[in-house]
Protein backbone atom coordinates (compact mmCIF):
# COMPACT_ATOMS: atom_id res chain seq x y z
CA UNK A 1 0.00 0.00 0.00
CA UNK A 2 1.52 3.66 -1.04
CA UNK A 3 0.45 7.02 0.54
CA UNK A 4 0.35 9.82 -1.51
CA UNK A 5 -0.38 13.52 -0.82
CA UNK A 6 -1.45 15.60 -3.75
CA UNK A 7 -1.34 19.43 -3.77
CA UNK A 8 -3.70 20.20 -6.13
CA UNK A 9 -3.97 24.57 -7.26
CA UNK A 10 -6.77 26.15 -5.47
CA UNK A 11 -10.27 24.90 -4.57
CA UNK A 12 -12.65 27.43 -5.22
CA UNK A 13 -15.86 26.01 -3.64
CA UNK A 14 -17.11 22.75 -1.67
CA UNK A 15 -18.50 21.39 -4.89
CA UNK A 16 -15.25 20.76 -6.16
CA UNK A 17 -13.92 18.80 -3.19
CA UNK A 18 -17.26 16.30 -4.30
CA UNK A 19 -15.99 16.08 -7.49
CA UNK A 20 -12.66 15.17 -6.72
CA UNK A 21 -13.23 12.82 -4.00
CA UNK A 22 -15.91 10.98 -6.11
CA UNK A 23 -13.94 10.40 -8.88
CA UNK A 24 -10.87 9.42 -7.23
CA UNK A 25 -12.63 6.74 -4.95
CA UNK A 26 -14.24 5.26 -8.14
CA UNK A 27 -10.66 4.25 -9.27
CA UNK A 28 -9.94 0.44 -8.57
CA UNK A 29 -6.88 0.07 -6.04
CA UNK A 30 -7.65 3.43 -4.15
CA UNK A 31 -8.55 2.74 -0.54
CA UNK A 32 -11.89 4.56 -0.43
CA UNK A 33 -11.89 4.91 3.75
CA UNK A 34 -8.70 6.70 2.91
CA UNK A 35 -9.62 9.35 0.42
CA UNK A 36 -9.64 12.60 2.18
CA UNK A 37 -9.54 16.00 0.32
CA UNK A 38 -9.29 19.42 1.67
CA UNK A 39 -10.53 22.55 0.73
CA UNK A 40 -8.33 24.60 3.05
CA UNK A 41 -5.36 23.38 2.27
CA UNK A 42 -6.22 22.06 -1.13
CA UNK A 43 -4.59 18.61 -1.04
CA UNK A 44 -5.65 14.89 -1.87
CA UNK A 45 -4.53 12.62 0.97
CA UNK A 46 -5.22 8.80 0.17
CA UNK A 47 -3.70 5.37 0.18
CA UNK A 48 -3.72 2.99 -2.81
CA UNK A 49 -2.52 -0.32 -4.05
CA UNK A 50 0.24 0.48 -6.80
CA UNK A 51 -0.57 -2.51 -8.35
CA UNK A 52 -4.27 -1.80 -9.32
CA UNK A 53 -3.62 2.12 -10.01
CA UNK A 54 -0.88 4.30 -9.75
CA UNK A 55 -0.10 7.80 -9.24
CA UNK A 56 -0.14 9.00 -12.72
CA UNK A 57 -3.90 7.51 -13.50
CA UNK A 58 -4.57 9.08 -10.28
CA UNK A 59 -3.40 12.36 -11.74
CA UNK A 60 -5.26 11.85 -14.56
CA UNK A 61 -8.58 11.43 -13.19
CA UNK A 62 -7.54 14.76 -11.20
CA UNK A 63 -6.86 16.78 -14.06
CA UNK A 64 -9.65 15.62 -16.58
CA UNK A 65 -11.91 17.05 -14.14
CA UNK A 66 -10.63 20.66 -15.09
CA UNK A 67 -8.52 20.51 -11.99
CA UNK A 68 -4.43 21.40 -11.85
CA UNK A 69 -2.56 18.91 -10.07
CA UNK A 70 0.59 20.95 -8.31
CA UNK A 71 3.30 18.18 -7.24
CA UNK A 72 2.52 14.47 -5.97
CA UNK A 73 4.70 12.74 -3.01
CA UNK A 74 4.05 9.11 -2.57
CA UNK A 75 5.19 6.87 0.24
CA UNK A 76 5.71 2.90 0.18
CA UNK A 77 4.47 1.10 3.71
């Protein structure tokens, strides 16, 4: 299981926090208890199996939402 932290650009309402967490739970391999996004701080915290899904497809489903992904850091346990 990896832990990432995504710093996504700036959140501009609630709405968009429900669009992002939706979307990324619906991936295979993401550990859906684990999803956690933040308007404040705008960042993506979640755990994942990189063998189902990694952090680029992750990305992806991020940014074809209209949203800008900043920098990624992912952590093996």
């Amino acid at each position: 299981m990896h832990k990432a932290t995504i710093q996504l650009g700036t959140l501009t309402c609630p709405s968009c926090m429900q669009k992002i967490d939706k979307a990324v739970k619906s991936l295979e391999g993401v550990d859906k208890e684990s999803v956690n996004v933040s308007f404040n701080t705008s960042k993506v915290k979640l755990n994942f199996d990189g063998e189902k899904v990694g952090i680029e497809e992750i990305e992806k489903t991020i940014t074809a939402l209209g949203y800008d992904v900043k920098k990624s850091q992912v952590k093996a346990e």
